[in-house]
C-alpha atoms as a PDB file:
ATOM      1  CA  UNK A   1      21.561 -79.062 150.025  1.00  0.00           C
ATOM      2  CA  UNK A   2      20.421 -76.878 147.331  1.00  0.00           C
ATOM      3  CA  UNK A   3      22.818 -73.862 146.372  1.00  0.00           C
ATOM      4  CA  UNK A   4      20.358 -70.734 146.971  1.00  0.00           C
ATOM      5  CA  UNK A   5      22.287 -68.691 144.639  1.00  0.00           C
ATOM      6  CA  UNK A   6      21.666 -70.728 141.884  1.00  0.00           C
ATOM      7  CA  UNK A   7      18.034 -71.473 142.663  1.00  0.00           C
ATOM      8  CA  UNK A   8      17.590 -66.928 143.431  1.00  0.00           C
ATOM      9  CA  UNK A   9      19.367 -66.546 140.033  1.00  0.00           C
ATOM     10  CA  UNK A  10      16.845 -69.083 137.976  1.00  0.00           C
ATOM     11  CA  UNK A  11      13.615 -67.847 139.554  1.00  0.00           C
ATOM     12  CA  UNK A  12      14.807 -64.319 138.382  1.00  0.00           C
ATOM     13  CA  UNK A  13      15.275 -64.754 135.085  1.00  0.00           C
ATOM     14  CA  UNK A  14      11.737 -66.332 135.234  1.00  0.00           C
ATOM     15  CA  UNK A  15      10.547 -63.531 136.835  1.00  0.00           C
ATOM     16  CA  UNK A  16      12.181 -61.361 133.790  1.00  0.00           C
ATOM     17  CA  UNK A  17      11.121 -63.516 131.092  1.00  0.00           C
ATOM     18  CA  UNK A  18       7.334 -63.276 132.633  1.00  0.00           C
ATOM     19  CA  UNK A  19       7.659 -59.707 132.478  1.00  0.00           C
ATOM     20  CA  UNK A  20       8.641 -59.138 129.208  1.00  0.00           C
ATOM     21  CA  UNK A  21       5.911 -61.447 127.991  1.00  0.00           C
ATOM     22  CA  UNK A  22       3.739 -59.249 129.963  1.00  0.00           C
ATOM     23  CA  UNK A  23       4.689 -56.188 127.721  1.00  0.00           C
ATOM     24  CA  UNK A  24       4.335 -58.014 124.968  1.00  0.00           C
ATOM     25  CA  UNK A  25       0.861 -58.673 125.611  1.00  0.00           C
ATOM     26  CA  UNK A  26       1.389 -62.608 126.736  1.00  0.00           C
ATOM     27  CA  UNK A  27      -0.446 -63.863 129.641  1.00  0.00           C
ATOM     28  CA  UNK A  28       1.382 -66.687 131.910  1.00  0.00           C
ATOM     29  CA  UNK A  29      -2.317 -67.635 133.264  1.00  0.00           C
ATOM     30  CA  UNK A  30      -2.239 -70.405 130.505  1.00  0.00           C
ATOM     31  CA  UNK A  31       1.026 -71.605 131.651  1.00  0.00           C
ATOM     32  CA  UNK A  32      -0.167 -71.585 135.678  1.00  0.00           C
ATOM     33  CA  UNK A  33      -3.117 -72.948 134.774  1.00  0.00           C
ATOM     34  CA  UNK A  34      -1.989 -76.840 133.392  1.00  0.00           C
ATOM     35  CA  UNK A  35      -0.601 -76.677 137.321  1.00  0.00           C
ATOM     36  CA  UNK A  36      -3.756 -76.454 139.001  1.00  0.00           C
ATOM     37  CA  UNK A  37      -5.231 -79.745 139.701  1.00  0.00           C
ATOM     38  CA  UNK A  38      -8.242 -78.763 141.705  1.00  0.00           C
ATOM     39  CA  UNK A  39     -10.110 -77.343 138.092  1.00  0.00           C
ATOM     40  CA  UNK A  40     -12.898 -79.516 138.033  1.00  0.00           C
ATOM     41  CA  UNK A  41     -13.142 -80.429 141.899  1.00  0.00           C
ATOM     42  CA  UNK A  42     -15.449 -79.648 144.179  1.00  0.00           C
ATOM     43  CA  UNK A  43     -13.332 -77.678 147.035  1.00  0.00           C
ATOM     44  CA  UNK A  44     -13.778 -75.256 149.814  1.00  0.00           C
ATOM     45  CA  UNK A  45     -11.953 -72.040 149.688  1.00  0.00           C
ATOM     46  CA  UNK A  46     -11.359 -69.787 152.550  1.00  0.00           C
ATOM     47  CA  UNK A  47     -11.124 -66.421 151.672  1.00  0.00           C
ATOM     48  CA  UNK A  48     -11.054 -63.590 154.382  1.00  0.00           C
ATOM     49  CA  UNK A  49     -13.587 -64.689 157.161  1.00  0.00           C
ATOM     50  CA  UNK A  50     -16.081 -66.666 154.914  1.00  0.00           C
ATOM     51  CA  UNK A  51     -15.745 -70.267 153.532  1.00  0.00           C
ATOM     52  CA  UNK A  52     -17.216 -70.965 150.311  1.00  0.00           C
ATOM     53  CA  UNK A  53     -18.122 -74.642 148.710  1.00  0.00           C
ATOM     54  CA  UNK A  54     -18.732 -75.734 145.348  1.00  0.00           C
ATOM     55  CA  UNK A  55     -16.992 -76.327 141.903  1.00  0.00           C
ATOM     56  CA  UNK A  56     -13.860 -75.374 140.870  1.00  0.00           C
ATOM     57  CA  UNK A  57     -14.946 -74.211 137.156  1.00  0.00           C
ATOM     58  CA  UNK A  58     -12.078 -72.507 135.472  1.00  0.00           C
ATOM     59  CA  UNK A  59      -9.644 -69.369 136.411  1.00  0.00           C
ATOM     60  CA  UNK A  60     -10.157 -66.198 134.188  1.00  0.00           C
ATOM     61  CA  UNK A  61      -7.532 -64.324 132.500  1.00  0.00           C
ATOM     62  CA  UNK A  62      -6.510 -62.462 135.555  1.00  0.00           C
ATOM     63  CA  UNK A  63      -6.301 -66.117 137.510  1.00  0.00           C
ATOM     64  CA  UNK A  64      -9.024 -65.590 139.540  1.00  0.00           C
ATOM     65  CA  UNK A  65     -11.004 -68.905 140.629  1.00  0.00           C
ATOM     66  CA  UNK A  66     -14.581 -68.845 138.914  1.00  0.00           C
ATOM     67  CA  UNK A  67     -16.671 -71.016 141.938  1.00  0.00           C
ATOM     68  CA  UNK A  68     -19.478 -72.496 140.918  1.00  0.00           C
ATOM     69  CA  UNK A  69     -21.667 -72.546 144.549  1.00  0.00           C
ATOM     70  CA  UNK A  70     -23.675 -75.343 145.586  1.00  0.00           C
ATOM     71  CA  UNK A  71     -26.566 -73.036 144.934  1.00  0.00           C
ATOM     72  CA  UNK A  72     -25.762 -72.602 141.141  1.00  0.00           C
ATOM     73  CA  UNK A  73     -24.134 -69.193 141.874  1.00  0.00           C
ATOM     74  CA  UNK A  74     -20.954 -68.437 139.857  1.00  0.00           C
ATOM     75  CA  UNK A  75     -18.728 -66.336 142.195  1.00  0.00           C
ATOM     76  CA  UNK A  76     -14.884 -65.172 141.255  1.00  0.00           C
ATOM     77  CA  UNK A  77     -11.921 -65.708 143.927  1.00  0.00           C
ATOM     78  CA  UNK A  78      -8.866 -63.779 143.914  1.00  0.00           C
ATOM     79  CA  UNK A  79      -7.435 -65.606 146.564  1.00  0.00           C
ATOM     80  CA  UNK A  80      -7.556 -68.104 149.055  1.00  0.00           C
ATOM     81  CA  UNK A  81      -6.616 -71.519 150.812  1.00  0.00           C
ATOM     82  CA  UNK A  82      -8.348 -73.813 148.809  1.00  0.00           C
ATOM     83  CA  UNK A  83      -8.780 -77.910 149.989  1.00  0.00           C
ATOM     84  CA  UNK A  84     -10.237 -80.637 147.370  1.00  0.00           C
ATOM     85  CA  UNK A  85     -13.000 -82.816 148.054  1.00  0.00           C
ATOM     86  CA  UNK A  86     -11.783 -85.893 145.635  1.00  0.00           C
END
């Protein structure tokens, strides 16, 4: 059992403290980004009705996916369900 008050009450204040770095001018894409372990993967990415395959290069400072194609394209994601290749 995990006590969902507590857990509510600790992702708030990380919600807060994210927030007021944001106003300060900090960006937490640094932070998410030591998280993502498909950086440097090849991976397809479902986004809306299209699939896309290639490289995962890098996020950019809004934490979009930059996807290097298999065609040598460099196309950003904002979103999607993305699955590794190895």
């Amino acid at each position: 059992r995990v006590p969902r008050l507590d857990v509510l009450k600790h992702l708030l204040q990380e919600l807060d403290s994210l927030y007021h770095g944001l106003l300060k001018g900090e960006s937490p894409v640094p932070a998410w980004r030591q998280y993502l372990d498909t950086l440097g993967k090849r991976v397809t990415v479902r986004w809306l009705e299209e699939r896309y395959h290639g490289l995962a290069e890098e996020v950019d400072s809004q934490g979009n996916l930059l996807l290097r194609l298999d065609d040598g394209r460099l196309i950003t994601l904002p979103a999607g369900e993305v699955s590794s290749h190895g």
